[in-house]
Protein backbone atom coordinates (compact mmCIF):
# COMPACT_ATOMS: atom_id res chain seq x y z
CA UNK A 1 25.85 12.19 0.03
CA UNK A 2 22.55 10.79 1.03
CA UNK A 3 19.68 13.36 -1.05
CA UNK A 4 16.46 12.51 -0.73
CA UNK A 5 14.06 12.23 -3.70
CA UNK A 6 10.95 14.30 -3.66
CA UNK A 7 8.63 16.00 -6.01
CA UNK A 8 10.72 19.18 -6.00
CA UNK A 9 13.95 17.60 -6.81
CA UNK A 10 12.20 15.97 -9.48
CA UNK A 11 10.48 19.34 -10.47
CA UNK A 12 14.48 21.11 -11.01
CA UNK A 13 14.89 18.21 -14.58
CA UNK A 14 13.19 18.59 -17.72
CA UNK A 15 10.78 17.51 -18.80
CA UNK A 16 9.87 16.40 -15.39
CA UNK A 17 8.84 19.75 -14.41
CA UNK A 18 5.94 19.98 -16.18
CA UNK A 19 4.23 16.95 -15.00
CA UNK A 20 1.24 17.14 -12.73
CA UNK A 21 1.82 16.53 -9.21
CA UNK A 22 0.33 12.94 -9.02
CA UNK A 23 2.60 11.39 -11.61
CA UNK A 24 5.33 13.27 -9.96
CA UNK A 25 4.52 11.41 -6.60
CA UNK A 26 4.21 7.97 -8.64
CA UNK A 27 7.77 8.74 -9.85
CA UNK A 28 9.26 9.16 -6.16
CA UNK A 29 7.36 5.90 -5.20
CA UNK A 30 8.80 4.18 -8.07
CA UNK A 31 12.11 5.75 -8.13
CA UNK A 32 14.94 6.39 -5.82
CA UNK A 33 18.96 8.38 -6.13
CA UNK A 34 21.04 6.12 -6.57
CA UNK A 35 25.17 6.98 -6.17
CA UNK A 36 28.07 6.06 -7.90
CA UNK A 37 31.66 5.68 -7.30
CA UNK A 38 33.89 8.44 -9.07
CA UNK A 39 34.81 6.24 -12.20
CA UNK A 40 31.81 4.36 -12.45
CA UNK A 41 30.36 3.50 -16.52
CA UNK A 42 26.85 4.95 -16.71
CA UNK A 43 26.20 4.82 -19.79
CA UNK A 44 27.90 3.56 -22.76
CA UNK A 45 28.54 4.65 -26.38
CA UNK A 46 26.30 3.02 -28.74
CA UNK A 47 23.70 1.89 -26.38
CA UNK A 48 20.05 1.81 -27.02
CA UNK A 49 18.20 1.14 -23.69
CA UNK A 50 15.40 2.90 -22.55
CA UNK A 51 17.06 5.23 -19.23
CA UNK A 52 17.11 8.75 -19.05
CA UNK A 53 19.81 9.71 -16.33
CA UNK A 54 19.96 13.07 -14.60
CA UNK A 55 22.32 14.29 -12.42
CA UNK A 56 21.72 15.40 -8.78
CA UNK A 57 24.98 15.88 -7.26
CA UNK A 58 29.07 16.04 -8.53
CA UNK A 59 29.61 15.57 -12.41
CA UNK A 60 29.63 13.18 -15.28
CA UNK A 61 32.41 13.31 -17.72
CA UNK A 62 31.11 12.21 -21.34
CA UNK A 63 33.66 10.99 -23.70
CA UNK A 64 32.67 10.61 -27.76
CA UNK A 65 34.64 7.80 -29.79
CA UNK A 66 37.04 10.45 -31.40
CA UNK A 67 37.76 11.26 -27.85
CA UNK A 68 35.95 15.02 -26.89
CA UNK A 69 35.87 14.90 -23.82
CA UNK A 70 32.83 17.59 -22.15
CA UNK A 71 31.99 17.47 -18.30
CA UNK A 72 28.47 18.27 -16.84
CA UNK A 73 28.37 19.28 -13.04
CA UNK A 74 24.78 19.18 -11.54
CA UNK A 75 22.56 22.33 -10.68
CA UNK A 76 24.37 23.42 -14.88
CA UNK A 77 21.97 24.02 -17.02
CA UNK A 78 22.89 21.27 -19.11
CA UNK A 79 22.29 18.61 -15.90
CA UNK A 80 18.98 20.13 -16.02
CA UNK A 81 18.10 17.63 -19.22
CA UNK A 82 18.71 13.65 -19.04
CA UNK A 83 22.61 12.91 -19.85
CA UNK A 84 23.53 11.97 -23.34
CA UNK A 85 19.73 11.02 -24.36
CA UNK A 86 20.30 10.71 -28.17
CA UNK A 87 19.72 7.04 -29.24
CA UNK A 88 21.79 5.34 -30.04
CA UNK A 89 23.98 6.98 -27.26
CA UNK A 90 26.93 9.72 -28.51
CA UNK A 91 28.35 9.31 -25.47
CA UNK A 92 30.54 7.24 -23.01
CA UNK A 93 29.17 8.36 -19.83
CA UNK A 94 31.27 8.30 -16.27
CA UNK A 95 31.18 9.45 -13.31
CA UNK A 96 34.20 12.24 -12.74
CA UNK A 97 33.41 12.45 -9.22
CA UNK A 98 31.64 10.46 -6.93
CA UNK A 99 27.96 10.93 -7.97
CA UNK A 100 24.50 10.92 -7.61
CA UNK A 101 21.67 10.24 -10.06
CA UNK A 102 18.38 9.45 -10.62
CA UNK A 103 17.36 6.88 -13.53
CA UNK A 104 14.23 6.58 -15.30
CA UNK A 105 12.25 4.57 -17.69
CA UNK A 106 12.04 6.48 -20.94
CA UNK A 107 9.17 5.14 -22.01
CA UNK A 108 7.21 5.32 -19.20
CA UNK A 109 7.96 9.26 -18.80
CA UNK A 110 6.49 9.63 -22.17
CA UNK A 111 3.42 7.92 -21.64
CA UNK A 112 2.89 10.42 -18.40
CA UNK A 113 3.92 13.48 -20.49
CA UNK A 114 1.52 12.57 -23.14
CA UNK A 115 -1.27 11.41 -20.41
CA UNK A 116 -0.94 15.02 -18.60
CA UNK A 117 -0.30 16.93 -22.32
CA UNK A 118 -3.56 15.17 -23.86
CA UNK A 119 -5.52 16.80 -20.71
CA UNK A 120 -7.48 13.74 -20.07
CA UNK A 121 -7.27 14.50 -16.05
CA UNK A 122 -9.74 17.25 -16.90
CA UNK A 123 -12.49 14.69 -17.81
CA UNK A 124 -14.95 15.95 -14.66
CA UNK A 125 -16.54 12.44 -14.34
CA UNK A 126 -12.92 10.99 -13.67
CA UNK A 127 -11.87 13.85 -11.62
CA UNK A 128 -14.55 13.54 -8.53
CA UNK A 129 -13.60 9.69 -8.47
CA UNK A 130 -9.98 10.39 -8.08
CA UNK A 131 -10.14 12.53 -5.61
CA UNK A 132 -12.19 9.99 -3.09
CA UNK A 133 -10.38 9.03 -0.11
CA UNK A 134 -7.73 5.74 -1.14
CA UNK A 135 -8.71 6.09 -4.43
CA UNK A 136 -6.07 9.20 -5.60
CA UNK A 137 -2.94 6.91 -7.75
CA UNK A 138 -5.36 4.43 -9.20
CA UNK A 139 -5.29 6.17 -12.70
CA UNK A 140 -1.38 6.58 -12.58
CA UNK A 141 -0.76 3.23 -11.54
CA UNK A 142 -3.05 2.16 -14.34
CA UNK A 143 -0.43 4.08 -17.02
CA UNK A 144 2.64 2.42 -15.51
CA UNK A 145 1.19 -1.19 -16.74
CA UNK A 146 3.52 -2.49 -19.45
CA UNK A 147 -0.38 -3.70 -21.38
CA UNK A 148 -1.69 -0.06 -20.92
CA UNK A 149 1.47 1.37 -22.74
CA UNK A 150 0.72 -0.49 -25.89
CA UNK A 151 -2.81 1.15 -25.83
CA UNK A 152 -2.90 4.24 -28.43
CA UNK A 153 -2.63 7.38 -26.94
CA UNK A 154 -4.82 9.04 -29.68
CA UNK A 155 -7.45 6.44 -28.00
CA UNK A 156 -6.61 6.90 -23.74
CA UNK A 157 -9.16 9.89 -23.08
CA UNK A 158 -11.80 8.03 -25.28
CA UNK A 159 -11.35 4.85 -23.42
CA UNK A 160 -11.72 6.80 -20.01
CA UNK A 161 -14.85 8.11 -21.39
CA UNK A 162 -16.25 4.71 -22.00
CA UNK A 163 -15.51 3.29 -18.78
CA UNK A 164 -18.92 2.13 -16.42
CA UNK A 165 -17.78 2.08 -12.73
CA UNK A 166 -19.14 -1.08 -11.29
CA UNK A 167 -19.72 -1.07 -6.91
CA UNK A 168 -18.47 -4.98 -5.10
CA UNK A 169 -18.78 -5.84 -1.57
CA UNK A 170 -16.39 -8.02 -0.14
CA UNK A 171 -17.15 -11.84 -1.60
CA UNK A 172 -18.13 -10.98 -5.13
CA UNK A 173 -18.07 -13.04 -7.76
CA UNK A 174 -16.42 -10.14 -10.34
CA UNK A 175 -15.62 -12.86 -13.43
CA UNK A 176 -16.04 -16.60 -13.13
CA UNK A 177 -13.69 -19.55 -15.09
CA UNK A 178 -14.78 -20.82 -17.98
CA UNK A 179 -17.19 -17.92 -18.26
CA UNK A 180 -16.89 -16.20 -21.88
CA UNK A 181 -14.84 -12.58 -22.15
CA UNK A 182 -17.46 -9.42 -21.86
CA UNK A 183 -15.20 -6.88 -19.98
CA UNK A 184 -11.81 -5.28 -19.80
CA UNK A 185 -11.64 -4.64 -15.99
CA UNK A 186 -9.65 -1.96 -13.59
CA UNK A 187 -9.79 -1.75 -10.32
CA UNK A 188 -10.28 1.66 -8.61
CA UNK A 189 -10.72 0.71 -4.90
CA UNK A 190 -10.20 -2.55 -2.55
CA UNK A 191 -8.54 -5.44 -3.23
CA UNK A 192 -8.90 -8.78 -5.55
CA UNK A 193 -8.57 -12.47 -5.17
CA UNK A 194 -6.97 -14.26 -8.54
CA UNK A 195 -7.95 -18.31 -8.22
CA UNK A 196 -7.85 -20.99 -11.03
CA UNK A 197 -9.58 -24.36 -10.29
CA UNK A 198 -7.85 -27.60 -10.97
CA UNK A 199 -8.80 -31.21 -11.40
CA UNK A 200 -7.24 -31.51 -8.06
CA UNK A 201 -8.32 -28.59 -5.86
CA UNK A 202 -11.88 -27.61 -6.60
CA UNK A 203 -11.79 -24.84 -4.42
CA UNK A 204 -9.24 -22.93 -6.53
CA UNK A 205 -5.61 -22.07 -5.85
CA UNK A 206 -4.78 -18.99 -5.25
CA UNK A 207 -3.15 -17.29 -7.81
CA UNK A 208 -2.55 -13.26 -7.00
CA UNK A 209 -3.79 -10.65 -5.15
CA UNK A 210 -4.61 -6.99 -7.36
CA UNK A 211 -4.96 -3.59 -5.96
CA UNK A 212 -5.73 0.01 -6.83
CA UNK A 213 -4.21 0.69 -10.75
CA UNK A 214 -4.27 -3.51 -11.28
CA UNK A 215 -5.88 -5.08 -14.54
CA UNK A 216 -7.40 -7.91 -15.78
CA UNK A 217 -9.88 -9.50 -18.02
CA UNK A 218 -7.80 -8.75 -20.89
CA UNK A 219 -6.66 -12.46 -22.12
CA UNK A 220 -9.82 -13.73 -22.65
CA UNK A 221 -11.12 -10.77 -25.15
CA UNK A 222 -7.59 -10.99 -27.41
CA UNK A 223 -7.57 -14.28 -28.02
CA UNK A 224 -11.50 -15.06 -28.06
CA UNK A 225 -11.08 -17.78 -25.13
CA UNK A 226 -13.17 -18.69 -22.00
CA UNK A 227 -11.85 -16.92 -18.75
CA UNK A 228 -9.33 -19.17 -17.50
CA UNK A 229 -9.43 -17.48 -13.85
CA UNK A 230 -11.77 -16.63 -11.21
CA UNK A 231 -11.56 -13.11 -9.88
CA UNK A 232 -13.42 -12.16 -6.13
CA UNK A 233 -13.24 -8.85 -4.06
CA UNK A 234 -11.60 -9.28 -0.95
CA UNK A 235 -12.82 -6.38 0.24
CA UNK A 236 -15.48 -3.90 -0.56
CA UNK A 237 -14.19 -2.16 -3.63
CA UNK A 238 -14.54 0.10 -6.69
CA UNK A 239 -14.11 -1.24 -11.06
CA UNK A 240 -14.28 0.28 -13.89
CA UNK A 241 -15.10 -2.01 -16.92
CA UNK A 242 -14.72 -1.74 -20.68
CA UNK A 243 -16.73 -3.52 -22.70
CA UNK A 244 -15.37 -5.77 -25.24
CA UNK A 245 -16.66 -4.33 -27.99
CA UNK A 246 -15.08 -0.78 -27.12
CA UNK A 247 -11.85 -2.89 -25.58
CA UNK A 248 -11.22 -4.18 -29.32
CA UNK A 249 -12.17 -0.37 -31.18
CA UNK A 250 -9.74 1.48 -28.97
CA UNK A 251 -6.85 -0.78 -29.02
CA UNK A 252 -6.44 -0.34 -32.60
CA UNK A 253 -4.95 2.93 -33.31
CA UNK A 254 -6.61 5.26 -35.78
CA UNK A 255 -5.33 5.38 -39.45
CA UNK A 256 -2.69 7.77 -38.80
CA UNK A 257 -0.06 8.24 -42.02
CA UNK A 258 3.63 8.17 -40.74
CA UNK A 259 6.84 8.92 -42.66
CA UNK A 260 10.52 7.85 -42.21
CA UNK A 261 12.68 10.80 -42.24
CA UNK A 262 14.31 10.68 -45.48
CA UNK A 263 10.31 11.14 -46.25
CA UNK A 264 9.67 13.70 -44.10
CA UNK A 265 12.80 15.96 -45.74
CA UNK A 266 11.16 15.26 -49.30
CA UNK A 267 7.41 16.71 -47.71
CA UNK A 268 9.87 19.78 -46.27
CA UNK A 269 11.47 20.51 -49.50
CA UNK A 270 7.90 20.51 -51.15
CA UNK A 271 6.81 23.18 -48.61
CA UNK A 272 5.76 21.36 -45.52
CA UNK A 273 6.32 22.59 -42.12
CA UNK A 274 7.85 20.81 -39.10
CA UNK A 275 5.42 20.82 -36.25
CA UNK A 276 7.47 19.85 -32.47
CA UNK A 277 4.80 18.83 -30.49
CA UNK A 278 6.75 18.84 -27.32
CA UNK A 279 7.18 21.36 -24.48
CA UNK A 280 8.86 24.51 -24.90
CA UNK A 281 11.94 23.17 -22.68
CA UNK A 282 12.26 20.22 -24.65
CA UNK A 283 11.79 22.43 -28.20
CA UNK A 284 14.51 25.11 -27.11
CA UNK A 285 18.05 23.37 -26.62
CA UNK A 286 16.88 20.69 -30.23
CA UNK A 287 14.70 20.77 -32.87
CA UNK A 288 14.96 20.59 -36.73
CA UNK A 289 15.69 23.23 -38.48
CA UNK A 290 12.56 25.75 -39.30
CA UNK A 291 10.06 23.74 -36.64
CA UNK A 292 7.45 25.51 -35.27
CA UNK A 293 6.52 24.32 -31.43
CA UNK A 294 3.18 23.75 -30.80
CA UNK A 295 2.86 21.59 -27.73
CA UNK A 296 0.03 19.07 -27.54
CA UNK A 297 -1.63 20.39 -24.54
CA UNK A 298 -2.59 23.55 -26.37
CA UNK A 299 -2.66 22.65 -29.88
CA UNK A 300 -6.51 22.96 -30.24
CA UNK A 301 -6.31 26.30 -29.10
CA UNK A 302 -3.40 26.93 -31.51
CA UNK A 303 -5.07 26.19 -34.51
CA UNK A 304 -6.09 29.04 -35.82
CA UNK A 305 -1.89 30.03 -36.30
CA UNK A 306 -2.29 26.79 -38.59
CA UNK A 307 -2.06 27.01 -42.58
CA UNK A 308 -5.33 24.34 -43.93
CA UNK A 309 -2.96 24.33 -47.15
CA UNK A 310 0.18 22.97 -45.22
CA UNK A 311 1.20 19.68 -45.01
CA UNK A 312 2.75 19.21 -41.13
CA UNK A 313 4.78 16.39 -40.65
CA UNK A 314 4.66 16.25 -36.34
CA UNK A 315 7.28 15.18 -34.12
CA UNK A 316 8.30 14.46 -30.54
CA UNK A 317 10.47 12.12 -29.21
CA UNK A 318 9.44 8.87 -30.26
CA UNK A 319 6.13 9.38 -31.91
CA UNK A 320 3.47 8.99 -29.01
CA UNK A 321 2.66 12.74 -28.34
CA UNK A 322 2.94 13.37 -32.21
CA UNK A 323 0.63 10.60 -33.08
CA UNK A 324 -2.30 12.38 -30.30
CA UNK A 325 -1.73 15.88 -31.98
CA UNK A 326 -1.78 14.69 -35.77
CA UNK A 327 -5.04 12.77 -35.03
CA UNK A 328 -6.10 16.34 -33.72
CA UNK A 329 -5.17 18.27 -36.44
CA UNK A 330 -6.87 15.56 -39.04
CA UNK A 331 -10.07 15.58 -37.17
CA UNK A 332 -9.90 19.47 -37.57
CA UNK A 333 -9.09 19.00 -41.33
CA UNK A 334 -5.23 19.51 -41.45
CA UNK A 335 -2.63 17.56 -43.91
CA UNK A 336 -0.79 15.91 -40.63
CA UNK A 337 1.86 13.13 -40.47
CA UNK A 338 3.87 11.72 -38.05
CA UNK A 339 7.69 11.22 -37.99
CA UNK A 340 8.14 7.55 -37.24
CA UNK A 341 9.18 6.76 -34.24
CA UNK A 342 10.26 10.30 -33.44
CA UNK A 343 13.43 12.10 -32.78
CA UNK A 344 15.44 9.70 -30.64
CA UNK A 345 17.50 8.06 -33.59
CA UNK A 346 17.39 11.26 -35.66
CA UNK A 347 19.79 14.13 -35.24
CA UNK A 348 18.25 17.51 -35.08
């Protein structure tokens, strides 16, 4: 067994299929199938880490602790979803055959889905950039930063919007040490130099080299310091910059009410409405009970189907996509909240 992974493989798993074809290509650049011996532990009852698995090839027997046994054989329907991806994990997870498999961060999928779901790539000023020659990943690599996770993703298109795209030639000074924090900075195009200056080398030692999708800036604006690097294009290059001001508004996410879900159940009894705000394919095989599925990439055009006298109480898996189409729905007037953390940890 030796399958390769590329976009269409990737396109036969949901929710994988429904994600635009860049962030599909970031996934087979960041991902590979990986194989396991028949008897191999994939997973583990009771576990809580952040993989999905899917199955490409032979089958997965998964074993609960009052021992029901069910086995999944790829191209099933069921292989179609990530294996056992209820947290804390239902199932003991092996391999019945010898396998193969792909594994993925969890979290990382979700800030893609709610990146393409939001629609932010249809921002035209963002979309003539990214399609310039070299400069196509830079906004995917940018979501796959652990710092650009944390961001709000009520707040991503807005801090797109604010961005001010800033030209270097090769030798630029781009921020200096021990100069105060103005800007949040991305780099779009060309290449970086990282240096800190020492009492002992006055020249600077080198510290890193960033790329296309890299960051920086951000230390100095959290914690109200000087910049305690130098940073100098390499090459000829392309960065966007946020200021501070904007870098400190959008990090904060906007006052957004969330429930537990004992909470939620009380808002339901009262006459509130579920709202899944996830895509049909997720929706179909789980939901709670009475949900109506609205996904966020067409919710403002759904609102008319919308009750202004309902309270909603919005879901997805762990809260981000929820938490972009409540703030929708309360900028349009609607009694939204979000289910905490989402539907991992809850049974539908």
């Amino acid at each position: 067994m030796d399958t390769p992974l590329t976009t269409q493989l990737l396109k036969r798993f949901v929710p994988l299929d429904s994600l635009k074809r860049k962030n599909l290509d970031a996934l087979c650049r960041k991902t590979q199938v990986a194989m396991a011996d028949q008897g191999k532990t994939l997973l583990k009852e009771g576990e809580s880490d952040q993989r999905l698995i899917y199955l490409v090839s032979g089958n997965l027997i998964l074993t609960t602790p009052d021992g029901t046994i069910e086995v999944i054989e790829s191209h099933s329907v069921k292989a179609r979803r990530p294996i056992s991806e209820s947290l804390p994990r239902e199932h003991t997870v092996t391999a019945g055959t010898a396998v193969e498999y792909i594994s993925l961060d969890a979290d990382l999928l979700d800030v893609m889905l709610t990146w393409d779901q939001a629609g932010a790539y249809e921002v035209n000023d963002l979309r003539s950039l990214d399609n310039e020659p070299g400069q196509s990943h830079w906004m995917t690599a940018l979501l796959q930063t652990r710092a650009f996770r944390n961001i709000p993703a009520v707040n991503i298109q807005a801090i797109f919007m604010r961005l001010e795209e800033i030209d270097y030639r090769a030798g630029d000074l781009v921020i200096k040490q021990g100069d105060e924090g103005d800007f949040f900075y991305i780099i779009t195009a060309g290449t970086c130099a990282v240096t800190r200056e020492t009492p002992l080398n006055r020249d600077g030692i080198r510290l890193a080299e960033l790329a296309a999708g890299d960051t920086f800036g951000e230390e100095a604006l959290i914690t109200e310091s000087k910049r305690n690097a130098t940073v100098s294009m390499l090459t000829s290059g392309k960065v966007m910059r946020l200021s501070k001001a904007n870098f400190q508004v959008l990090l904060k996410e906007p006052s957004i009410e969330r429930v537990d879900y004992s909470e939620a159940q009380v808002i339901i009894a009262n006459g509130g409405k579920w709202l899944d705000a996830r895509l049909p394919s997720e929706f179909e095989p789980s939901h709670q009970a009475g949900a109506i599925n609205i996904p966020l990439y067409v919710i403002r055009l759904k609102l008319g189907n919308l009750d202004p006298d309902t309270q909603y109480v919005v879901y997805c898996d762990t809260g981000r996509r929820s938490s972009a189409a409540a703030f929708i729905l309360i900028e349009k007037g609607f009694n939204a909240c979000v289910l905490q953390d989402g539907t991992k940890r809850v049974d539908a």
